[in-house]
C-alpha atoms as a PDB file:
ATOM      1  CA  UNK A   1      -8.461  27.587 -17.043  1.00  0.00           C
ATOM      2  CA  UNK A   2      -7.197  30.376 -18.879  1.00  0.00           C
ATOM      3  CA  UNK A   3      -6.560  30.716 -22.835  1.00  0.00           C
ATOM      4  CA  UNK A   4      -3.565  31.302 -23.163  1.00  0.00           C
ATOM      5  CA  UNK A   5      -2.662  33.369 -26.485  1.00  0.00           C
ATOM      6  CA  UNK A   6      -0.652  31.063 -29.105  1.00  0.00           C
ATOM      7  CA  UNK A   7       2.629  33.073 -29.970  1.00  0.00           C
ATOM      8  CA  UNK A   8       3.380  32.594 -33.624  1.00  0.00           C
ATOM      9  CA  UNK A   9       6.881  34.146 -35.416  1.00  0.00           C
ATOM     10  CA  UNK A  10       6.407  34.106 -39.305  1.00  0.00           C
ATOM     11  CA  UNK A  11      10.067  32.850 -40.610  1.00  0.00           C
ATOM     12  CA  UNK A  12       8.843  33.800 -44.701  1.00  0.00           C
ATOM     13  CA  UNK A  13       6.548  35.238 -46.218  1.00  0.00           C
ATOM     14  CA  UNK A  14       5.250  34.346 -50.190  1.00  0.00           C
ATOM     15  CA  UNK A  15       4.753  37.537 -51.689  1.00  0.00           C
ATOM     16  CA  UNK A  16       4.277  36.783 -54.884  1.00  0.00           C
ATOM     17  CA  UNK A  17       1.792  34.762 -54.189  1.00  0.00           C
ATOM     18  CA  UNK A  18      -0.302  36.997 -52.648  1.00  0.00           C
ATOM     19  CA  UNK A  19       0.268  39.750 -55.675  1.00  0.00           C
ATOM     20  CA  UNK A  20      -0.600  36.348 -58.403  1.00  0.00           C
ATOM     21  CA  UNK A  21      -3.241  35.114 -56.913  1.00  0.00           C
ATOM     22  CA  UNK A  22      -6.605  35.791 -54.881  1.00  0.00           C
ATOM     23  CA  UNK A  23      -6.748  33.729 -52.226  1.00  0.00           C
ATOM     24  CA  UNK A  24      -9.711  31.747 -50.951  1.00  0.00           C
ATOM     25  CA  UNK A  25      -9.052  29.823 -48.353  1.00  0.00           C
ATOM     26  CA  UNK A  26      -6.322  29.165 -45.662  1.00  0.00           C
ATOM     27  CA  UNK A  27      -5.225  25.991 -44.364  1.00  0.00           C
ATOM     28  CA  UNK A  28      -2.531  24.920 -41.641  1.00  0.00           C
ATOM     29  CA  UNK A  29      -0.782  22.002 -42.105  1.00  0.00           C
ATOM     30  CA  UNK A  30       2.939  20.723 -40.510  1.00  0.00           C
ATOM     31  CA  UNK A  31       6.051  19.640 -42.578  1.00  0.00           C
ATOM     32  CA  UNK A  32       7.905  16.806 -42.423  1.00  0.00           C
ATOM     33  CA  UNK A  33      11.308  17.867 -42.154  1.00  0.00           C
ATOM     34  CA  UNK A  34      14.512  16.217 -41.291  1.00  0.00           C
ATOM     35  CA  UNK A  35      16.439  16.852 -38.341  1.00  0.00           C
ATOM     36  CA  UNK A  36      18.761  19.963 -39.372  1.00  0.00           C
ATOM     37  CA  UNK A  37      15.870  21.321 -41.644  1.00  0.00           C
ATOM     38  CA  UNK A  38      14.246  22.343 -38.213  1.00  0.00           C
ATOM     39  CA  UNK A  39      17.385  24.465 -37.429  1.00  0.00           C
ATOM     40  CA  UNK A  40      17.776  26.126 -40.951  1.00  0.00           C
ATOM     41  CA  UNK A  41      13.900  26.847 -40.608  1.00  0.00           C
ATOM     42  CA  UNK A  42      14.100  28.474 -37.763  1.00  0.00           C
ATOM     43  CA  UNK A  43      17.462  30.414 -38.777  1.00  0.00           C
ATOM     44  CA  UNK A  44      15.066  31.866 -41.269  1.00  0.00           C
ATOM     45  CA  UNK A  45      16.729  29.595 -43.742  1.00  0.00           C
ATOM     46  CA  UNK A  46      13.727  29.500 -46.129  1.00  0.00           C
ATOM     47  CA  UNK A  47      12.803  30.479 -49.396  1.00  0.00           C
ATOM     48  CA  UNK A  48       9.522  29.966 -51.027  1.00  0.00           C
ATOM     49  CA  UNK A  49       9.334  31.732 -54.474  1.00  0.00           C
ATOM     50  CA  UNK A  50       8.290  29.137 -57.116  1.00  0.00           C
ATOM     51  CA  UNK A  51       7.003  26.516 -54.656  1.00  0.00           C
ATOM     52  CA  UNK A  52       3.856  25.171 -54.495  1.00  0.00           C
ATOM     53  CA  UNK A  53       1.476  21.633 -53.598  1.00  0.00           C
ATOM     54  CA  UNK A  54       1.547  18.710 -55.471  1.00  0.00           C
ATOM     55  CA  UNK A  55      -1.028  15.825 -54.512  1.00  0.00           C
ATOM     56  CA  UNK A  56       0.627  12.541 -55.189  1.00  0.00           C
ATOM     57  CA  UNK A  57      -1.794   9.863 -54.772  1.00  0.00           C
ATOM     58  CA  UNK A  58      -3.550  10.428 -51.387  1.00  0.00           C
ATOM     59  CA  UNK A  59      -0.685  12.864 -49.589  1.00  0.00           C
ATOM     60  CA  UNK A  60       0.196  16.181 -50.169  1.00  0.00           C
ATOM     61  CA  UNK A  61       3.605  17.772 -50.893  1.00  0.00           C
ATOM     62  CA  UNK A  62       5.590  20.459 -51.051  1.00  0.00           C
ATOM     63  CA  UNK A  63       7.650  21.303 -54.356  1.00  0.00           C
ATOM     64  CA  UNK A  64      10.453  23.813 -55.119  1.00  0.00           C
ATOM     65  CA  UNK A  65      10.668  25.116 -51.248  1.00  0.00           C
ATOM     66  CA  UNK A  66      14.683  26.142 -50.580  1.00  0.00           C
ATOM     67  CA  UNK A  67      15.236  24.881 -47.719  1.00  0.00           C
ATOM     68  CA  UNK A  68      19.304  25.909 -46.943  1.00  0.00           C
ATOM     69  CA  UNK A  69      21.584  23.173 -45.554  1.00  0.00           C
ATOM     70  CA  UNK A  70      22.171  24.042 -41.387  1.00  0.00           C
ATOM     71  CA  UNK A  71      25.704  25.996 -41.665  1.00  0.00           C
ATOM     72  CA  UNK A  72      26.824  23.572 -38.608  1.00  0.00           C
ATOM     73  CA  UNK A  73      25.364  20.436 -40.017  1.00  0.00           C
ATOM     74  CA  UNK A  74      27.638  18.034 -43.118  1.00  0.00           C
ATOM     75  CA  UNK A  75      25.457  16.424 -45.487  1.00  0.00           C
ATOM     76  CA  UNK A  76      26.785  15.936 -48.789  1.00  0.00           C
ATOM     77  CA  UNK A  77      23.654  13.783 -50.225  1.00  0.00           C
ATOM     78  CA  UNK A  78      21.735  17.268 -49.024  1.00  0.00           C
ATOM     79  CA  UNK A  79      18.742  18.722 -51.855  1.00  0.00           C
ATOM     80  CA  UNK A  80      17.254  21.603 -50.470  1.00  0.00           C
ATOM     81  CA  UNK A  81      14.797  21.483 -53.346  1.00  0.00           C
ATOM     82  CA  UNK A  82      13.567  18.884 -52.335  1.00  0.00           C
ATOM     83  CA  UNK A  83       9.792  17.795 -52.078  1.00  0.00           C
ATOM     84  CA  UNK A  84       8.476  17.586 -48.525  1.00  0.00           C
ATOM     85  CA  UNK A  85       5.444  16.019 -46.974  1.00  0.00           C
ATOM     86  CA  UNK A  86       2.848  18.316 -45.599  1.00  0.00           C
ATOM     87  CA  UNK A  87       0.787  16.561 -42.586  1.00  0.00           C
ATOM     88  CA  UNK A  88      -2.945  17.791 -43.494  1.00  0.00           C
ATOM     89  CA  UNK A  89      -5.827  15.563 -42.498  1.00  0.00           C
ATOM     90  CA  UNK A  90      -7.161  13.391 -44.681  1.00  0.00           C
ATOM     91  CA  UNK A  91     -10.232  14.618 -45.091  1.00  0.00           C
ATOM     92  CA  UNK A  92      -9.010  18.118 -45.823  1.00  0.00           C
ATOM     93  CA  UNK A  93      -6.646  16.836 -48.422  1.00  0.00           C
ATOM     94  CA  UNK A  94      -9.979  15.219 -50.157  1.00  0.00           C
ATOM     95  CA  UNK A  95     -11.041  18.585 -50.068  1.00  0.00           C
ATOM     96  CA  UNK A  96      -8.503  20.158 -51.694  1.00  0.00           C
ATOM     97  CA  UNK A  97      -7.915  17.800 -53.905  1.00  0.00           C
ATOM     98  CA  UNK A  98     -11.126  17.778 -55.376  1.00  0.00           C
ATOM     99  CA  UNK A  99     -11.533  21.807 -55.542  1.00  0.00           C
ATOM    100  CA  UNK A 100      -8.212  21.722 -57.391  1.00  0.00           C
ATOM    101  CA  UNK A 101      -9.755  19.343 -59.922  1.00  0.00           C
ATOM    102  CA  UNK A 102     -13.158  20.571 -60.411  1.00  0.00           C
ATOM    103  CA  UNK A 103     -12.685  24.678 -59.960  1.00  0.00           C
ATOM    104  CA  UNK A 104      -9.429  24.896 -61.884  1.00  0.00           C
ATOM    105  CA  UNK A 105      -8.352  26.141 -58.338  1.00  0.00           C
ATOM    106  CA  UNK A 106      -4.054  25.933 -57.165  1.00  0.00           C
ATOM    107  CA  UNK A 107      -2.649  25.346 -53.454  1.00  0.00           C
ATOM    108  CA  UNK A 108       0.284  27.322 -53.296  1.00  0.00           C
ATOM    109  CA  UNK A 109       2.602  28.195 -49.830  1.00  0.00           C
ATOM    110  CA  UNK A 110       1.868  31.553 -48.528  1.00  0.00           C
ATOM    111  CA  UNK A 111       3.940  31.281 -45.332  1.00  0.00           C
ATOM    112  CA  UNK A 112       6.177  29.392 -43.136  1.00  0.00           C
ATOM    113  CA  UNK A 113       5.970  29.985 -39.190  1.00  0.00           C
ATOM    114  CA  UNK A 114       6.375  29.140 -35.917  1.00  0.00           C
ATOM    115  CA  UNK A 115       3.748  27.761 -33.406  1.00  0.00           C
ATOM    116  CA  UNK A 116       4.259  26.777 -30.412  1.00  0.00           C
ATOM    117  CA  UNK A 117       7.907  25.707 -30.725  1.00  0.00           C
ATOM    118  CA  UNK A 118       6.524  23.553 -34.048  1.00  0.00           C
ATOM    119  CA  UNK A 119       7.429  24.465 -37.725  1.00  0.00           C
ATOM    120  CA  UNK A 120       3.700  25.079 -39.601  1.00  0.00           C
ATOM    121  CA  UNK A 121       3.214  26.118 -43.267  1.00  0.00           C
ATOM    122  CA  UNK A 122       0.183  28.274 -44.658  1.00  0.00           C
ATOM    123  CA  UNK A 123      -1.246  27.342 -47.404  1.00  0.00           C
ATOM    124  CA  UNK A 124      -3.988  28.627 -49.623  1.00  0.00           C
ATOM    125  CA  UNK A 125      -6.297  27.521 -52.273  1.00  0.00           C
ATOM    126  CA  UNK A 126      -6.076  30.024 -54.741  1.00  0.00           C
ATOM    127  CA  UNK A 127      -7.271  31.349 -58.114  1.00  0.00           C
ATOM    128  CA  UNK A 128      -4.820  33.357 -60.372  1.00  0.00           C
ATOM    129  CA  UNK A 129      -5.125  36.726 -60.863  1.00  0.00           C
ATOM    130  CA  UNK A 130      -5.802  38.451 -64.581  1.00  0.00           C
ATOM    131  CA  UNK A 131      -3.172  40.383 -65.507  1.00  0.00           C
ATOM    132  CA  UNK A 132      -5.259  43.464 -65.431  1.00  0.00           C
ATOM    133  CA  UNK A 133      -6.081  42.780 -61.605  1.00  0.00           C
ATOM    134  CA  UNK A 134      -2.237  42.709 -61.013  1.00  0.00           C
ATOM    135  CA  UNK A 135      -1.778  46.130 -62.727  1.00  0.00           C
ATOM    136  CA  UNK A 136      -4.931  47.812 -61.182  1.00  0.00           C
ATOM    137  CA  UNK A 137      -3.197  46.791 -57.977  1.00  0.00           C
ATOM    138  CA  UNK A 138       0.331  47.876 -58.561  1.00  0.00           C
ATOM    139  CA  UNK A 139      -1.621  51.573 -59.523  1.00  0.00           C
ATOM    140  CA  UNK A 140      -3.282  51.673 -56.559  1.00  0.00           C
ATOM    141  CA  UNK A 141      -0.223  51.386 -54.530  1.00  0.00           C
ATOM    142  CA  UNK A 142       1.277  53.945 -56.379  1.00  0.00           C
ATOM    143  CA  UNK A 143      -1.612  56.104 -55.845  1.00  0.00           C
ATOM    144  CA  UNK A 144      -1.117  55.232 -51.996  1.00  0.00           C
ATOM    145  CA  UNK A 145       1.891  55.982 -51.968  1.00  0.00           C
ATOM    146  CA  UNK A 146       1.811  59.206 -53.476  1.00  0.00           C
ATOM    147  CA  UNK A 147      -0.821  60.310 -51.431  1.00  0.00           C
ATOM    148  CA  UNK A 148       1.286  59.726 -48.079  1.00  0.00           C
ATOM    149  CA  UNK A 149       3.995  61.265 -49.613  1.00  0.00           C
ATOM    150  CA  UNK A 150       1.868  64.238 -50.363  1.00  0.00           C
ATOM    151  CA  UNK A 151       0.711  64.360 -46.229  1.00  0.00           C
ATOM    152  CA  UNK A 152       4.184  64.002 -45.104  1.00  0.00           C
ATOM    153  CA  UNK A 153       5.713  66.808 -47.296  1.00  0.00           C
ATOM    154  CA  UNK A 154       2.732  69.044 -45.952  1.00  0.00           C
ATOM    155  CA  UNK A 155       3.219  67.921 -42.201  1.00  0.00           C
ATOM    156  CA  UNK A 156       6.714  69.324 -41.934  1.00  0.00           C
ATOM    157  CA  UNK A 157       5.830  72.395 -43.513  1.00  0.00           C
END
């Protein structure tokens, strides 16, 4: 049998979490959405600035993740703040868990995609960045930047 190559469409991206923090590790882990949730999702209906994991006993859980109301469903009761179970094995949550506790480690969101027709969230275990790190990087862009700006003004002329 062949391998057939998995196709997956990122919906959103957390870029400020990459720019806070240095990431470690990457997990995958499914959301437990409700029924029009799946069709905002994959509207690209999805916000993740400020959200991150909560552990709550032995289950994980996502906080703070906008989530828009489907424009052709009616749900007055509707939060789309609302916290949302993430479907991670139990043995990884242990994991995380205890690297949270013991390494003064965070799990934020870092994206929400597409797999095989099924809604998947990245998430990371992550340690924050100094403040320092965050400018050093922001000056190296620059410097980037500048420097293709620099070819391209020399390639036309």
């Amino acid at each position: 049998m062949e391998d057939h190559p998995v196709s997956i469409k990122i919906i959103s991206k957390n870029k400020r979490a990459y720019f806070d923090y240095e990431i470690l590790e990457e997990f995958e882990a499914g959301i437990a959405l409700a029924g029009a949730e799946v069709k905002s999702v994959k509207n690209s209906q999805v916000n993740l600035a400020d959200s991150f994991v909560r552990f709550e006993g032995d289950q994980a859980y996502l906080w703070n993740a906008n989530i828009a109301m489907y424009k052709h469903a009616y749900d007055p009761s509707y939060d789309p703040l609302r916290s949302r179970k993430l479907l991670l094995k139990k043995g990884e949550i242990d994991m995380l868990q205890s690297k949270v506790k013991q390494a003064r480690l965070t799990v934020v969101p870092l994206k929400v995609y597409l797999s095989r027709g099924l809604v998947k969230l990245s998430i990371g275990l992550v340690r924050g960045k100094k403040q320092y790190e965050k400018k050093l990087k922001i000056k190296e862009r620059d410097l980037d930047r500048e420097l293709h700006r620099e070819k391209r003004v020399h390639m036309v002329k």
